[in-house]
Protein backbone atom coordinates (compact mmCIF):
# COMPACT_ATOMS: atom_id res chain seq x y z
CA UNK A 1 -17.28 -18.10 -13.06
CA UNK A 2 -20.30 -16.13 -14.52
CA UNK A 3 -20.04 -14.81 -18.37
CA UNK A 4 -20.39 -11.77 -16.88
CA UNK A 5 -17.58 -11.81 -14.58
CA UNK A 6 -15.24 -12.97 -17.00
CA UNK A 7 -16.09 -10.22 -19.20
CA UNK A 8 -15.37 -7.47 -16.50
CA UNK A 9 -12.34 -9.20 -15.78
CA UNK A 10 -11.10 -8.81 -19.25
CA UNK A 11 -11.96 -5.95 -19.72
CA UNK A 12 -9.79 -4.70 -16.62
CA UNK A 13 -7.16 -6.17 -17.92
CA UNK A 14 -7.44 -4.43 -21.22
CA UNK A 15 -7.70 -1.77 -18.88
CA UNK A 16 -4.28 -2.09 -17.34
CA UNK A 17 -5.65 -2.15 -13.85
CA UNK A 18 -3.49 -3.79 -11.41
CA UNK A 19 -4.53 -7.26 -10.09
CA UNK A 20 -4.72 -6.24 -6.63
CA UNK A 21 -7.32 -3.42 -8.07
CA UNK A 22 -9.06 -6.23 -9.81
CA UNK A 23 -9.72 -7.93 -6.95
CA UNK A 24 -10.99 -5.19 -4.91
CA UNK A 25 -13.51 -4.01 -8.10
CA UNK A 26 -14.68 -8.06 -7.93
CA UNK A 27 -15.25 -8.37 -4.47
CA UNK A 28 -16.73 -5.03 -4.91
CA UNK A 29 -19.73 -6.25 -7.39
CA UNK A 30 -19.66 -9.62 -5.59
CA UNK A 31 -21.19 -8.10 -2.45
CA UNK A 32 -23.30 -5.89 -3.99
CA UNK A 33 -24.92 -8.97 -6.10
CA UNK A 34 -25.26 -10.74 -2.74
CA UNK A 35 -26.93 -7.81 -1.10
CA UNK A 36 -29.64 -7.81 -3.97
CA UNK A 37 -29.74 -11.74 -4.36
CA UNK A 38 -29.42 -10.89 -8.54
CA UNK A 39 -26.73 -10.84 -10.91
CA UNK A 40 -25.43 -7.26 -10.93
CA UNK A 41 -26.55 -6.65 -14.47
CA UNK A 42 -29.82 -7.24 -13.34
CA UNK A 43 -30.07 -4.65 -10.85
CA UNK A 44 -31.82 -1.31 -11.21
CA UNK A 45 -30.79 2.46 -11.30
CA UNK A 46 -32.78 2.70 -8.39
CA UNK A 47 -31.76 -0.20 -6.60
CA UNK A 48 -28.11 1.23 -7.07
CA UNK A 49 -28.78 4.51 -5.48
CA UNK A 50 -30.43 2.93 -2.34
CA UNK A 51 -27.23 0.69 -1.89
CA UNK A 52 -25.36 3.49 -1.94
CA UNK A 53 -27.26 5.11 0.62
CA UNK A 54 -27.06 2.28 2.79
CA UNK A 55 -23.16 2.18 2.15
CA UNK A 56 -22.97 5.66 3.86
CA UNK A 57 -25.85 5.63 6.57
CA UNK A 58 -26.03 1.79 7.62
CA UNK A 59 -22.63 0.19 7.30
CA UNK A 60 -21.23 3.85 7.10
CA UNK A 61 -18.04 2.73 5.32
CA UNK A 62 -15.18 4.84 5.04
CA UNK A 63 -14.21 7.26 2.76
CA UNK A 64 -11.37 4.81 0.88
CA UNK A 65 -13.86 1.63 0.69
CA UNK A 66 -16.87 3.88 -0.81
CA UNK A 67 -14.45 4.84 -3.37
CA UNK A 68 -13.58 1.53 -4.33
CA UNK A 69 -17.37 0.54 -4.50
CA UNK A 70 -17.86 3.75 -7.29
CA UNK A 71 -15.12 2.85 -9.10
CA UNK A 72 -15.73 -0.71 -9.21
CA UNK A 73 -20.01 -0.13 -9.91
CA UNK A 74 -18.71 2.59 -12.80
CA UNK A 75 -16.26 -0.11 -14.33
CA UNK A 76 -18.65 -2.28 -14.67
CA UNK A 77 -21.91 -0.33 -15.74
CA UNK A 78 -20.23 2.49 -17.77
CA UNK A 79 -16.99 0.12 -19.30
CA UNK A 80 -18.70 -3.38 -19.40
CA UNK A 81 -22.10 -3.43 -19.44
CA UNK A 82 -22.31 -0.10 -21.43
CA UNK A 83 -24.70 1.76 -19.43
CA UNK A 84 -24.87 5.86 -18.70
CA UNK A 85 -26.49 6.22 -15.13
CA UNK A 86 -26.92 9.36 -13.77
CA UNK A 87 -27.14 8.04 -10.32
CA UNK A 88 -23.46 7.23 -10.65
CA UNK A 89 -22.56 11.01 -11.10
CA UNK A 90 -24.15 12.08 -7.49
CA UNK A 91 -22.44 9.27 -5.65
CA UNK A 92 -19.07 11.41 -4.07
CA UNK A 93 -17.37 10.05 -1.06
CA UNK A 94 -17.13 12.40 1.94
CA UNK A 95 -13.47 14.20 1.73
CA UNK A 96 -11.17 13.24 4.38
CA UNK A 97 -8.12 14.69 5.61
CA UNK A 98 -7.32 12.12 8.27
CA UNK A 99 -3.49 11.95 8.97
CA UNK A 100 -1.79 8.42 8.58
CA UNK A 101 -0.74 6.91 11.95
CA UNK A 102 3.73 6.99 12.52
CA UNK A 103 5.88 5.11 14.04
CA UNK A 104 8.68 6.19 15.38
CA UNK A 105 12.50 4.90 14.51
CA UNK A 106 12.41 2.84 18.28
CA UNK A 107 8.76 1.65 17.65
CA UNK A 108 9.56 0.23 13.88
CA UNK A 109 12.76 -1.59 15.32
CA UNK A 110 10.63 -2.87 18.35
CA UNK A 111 7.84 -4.73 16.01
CA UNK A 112 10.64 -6.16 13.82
CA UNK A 113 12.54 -7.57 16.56
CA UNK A 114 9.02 -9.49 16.90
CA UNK A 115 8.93 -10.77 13.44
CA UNK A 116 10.60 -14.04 14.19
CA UNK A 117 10.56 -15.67 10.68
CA UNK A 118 13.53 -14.56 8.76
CA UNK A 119 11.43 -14.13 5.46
CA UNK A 120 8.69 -11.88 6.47
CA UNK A 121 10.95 -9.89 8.66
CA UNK A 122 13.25 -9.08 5.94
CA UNK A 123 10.20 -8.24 3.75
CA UNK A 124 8.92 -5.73 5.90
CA UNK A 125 12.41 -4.69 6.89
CA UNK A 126 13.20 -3.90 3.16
CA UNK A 127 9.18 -2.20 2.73
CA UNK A 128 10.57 -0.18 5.46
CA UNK A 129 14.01 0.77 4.60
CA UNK A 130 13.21 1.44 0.94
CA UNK A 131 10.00 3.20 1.83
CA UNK A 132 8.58 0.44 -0.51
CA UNK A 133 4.16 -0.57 -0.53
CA UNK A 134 3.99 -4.09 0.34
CA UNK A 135 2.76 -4.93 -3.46
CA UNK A 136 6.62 -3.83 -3.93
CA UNK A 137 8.45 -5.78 -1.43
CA UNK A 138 6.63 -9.13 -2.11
CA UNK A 139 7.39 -8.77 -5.49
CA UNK A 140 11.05 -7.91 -5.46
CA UNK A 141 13.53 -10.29 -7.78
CA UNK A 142 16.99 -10.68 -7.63
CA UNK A 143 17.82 -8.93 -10.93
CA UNK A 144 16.19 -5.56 -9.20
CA UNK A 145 19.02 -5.53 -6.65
CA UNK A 146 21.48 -3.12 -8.22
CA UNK A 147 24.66 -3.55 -5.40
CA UNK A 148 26.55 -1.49 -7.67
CA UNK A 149 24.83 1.88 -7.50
CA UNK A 150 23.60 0.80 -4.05
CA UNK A 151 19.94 1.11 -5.71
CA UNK A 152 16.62 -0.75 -6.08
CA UNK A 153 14.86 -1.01 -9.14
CA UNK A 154 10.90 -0.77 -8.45
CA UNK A 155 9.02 -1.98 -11.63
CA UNK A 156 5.40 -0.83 -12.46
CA UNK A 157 4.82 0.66 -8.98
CA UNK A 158 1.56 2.35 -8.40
CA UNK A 159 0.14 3.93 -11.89
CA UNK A 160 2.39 0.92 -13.73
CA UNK A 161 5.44 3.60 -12.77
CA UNK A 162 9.01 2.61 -12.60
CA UNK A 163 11.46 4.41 -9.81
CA UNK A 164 14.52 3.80 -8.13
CA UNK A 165 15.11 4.24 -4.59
CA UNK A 166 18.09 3.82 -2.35
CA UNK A 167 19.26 0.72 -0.87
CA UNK A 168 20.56 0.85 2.41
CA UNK A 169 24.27 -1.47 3.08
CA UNK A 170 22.41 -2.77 6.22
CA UNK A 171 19.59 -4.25 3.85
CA UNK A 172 21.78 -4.93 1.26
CA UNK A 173 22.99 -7.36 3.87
CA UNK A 174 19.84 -8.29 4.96
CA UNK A 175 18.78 -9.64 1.48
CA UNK A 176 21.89 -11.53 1.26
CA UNK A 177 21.46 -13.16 4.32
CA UNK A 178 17.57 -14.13 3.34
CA UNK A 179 18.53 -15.55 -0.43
CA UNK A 180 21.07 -17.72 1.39
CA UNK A 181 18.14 -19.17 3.35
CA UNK A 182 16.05 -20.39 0.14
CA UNK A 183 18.58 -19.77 -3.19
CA UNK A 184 15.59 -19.36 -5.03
CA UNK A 185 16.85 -18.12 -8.76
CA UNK A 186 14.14 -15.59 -8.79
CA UNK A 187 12.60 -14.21 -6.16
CA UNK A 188 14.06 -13.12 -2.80
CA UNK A 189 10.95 -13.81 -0.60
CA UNK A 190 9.56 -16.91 -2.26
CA UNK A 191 6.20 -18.12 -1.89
CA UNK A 192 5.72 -22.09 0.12
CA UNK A 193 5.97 -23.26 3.52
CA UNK A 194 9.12 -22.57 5.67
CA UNK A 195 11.13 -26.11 3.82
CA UNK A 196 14.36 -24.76 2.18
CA UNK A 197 13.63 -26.96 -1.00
CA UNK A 198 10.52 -25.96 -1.55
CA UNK A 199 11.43 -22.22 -1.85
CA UNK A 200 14.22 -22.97 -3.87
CA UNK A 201 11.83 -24.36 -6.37
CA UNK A 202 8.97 -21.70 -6.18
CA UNK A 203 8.10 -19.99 -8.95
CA UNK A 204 5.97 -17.19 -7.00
CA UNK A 205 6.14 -14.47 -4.80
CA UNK A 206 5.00 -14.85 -0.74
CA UNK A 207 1.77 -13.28 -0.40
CA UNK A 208 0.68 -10.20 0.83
CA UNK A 209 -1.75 -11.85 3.41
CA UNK A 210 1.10 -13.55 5.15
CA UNK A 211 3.31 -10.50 5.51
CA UNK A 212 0.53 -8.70 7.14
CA UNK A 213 -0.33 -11.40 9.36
CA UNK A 214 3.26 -11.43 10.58
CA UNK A 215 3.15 -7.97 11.40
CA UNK A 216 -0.22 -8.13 13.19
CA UNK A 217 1.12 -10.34 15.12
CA UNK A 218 4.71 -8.58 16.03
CA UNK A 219 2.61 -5.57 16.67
CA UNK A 220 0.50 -7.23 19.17
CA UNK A 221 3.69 -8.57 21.05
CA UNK A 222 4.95 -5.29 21.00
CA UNK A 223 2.45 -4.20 23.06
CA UNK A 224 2.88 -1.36 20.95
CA UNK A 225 -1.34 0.40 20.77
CA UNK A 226 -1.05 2.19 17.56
CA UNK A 227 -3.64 1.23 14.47
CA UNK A 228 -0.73 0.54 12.34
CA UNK A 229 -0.42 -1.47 9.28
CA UNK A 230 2.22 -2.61 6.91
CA UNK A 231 1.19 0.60 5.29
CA UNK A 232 2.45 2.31 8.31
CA UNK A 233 6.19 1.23 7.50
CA UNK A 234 5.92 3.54 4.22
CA UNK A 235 4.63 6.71 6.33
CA UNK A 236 7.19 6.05 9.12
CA UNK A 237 10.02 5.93 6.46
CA UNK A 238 8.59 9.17 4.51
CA UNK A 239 8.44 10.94 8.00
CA UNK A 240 11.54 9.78 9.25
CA UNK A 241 13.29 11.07 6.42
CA UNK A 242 12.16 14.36 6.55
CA UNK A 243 12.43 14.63 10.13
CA UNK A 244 16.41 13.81 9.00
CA UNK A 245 16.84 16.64 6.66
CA UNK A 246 15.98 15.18 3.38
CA UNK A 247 14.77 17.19 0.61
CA UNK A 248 11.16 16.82 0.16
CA UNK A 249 11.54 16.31 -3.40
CA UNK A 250 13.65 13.58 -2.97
CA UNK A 251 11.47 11.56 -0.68
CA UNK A 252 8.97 12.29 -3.43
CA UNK A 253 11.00 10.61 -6.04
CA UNK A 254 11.23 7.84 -3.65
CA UNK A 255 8.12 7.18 -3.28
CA UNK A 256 6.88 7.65 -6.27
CA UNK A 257 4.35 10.07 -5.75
CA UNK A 258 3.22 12.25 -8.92
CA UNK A 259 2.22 15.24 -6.65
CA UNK A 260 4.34 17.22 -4.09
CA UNK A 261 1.39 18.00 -2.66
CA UNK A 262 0.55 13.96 -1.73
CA UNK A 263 4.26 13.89 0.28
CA UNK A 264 3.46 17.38 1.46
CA UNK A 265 1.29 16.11 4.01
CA UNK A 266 4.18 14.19 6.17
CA UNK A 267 5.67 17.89 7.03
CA UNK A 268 2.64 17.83 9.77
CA UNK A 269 3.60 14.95 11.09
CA UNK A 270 7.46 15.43 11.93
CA UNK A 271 7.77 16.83 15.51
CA UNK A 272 11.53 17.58 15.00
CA UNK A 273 11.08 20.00 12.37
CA UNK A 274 8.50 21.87 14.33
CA UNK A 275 10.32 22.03 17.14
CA UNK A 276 12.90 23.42 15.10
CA UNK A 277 10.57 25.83 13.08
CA UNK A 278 9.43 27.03 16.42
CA UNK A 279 12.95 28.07 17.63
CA UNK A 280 13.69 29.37 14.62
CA UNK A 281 10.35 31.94 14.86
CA UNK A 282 11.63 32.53 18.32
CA UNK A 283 14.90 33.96 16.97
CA UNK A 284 13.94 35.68 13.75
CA UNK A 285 11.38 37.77 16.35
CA UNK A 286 13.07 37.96 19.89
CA UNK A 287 14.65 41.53 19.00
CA UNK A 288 11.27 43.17 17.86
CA UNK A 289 10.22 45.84 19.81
């Protein structure tokens, strides 16, 4: 590991960044040292703005991953390395507003039946059911099972925010059933190969790459054509919710979103309710003359 590496990694963690937002900023920097054949530090104002410009007209990234390039190039030039480029001030990602793909209720239960390992489809299951991100399902313990109040106990979500959501009897069940499997004293999905004693004994959490990799491949099976993601589980339970009547604050709450405005979006993708909105137009105006 390069000094300077180390010292950006510090200095993210001084930050409070996450450590899945640590990675991305590193692999960030790493390819753009590779592109140049220099240590990053080494590279120009100039030579910035030209990468840049080949992000968005060459390799034509998206929106998301040019953002995590500017953040990560500003971390490093502005917070480690102490340098004040105005190049980094021009540099704004295109504005999407691209809805996320859904799933509906029979699709979700479709690609889980498909998830044949009882570990990773109780993982995505519970992401699911809870409407949880998959940083949050890996990294469930026991002791954030509250049976009592029939609640889960997310810690240091997205933003290092702690929530509570609602915990379904059938999952409830579900997690039961998948602690049984391993009895490890910590975690419910332990990390290691599929040998009882070996989860038992694991002091980690599975890993996110494996949990997507078993829903790839369910979703392939499926035969099911949607782009979806784990990701996708979180929309389809945010959608599904409000297409059953719940308050929109409360899916807020639930998933943790600081603005109304971010779970506002989901109200264009429930069919039911605009079905229902458009019979309800249809009433309010059918006696008009």
């Amino acid at each position: 590991m390069t000094p300077l590496r180390k010292r950006m990694m510090e200095d993210m963690q001084l930050n409070g960044l996450s450590k899945g937002t640590q990675e991305a900023y590193i692999s960030a920097i790493r390819q753009l040292a590779e592109h140049y054949g220099k240590s990053p530090d080494c590279i120009t104002e100039e030579e910035l703005r030209q990468y840049f410009l080949y992000l968005t007209h060459e390799r034509q990234v998206s929106r998301s991953t040019c953002t995590i390039y500017l953040c990560a190039v500003k971390f490093l030039y502005e917070k480690t390395l102490q340098r004040e480029w105005p190049t980094l001030a021009l540099v704004r990602p295109p504005k999407e507003k691209k809805l996320p793909v859904v799933l509906s209720q029979e699709e979700v239960r479709r690609i889980l039946g498909y998830v044949y390992q009882l570990r990773y489809r109780v993982c995505l299951s519970t992401i699911y059911a809870c409407g949880l991100r998959i940083s949050e399902g890996i990294s469930l313990q026991i002791s954030d099972i509250d049976s009592g109040r029939m609640l889960i106990h997310v810690h240091k979500g997205k933003g290092a925010k702690d929530r509570y959501v609602p915990l379904p009897q059938h999952t409830l069940e579900q997690l039961r059933l998948c602690w049984v499997s391993h009895r490890n004293a910590e975690w419910l999905f332990p990390s290691g190969i599929h040998r009882r004693s070996l989860m038992a004994t694991s002091r980690t959490h599975v890993c996110s790459k494996s949990v997507r990799r078993a829903f790839h491949a369910a979703l392939v099976v499926s035969g099911i054509r949607k782009k979806a993601t784990v990701h996708t589980l979180r929309h389809s339970y945010a959608t599904h919710l409000l297409e059953a009547g719940i308050n929109l604050r409360h899916i807020q709450s639930y998933l943790g979103h600081q603005a109304l405005w971010t779970t506002s979006r989901y109200t264009h993708l429930t069919r039911r309710a605009e079905d229902l909105a458009g019979k309800t137009i249809d009433q309010l105006m059918a006696d008009l003359p």
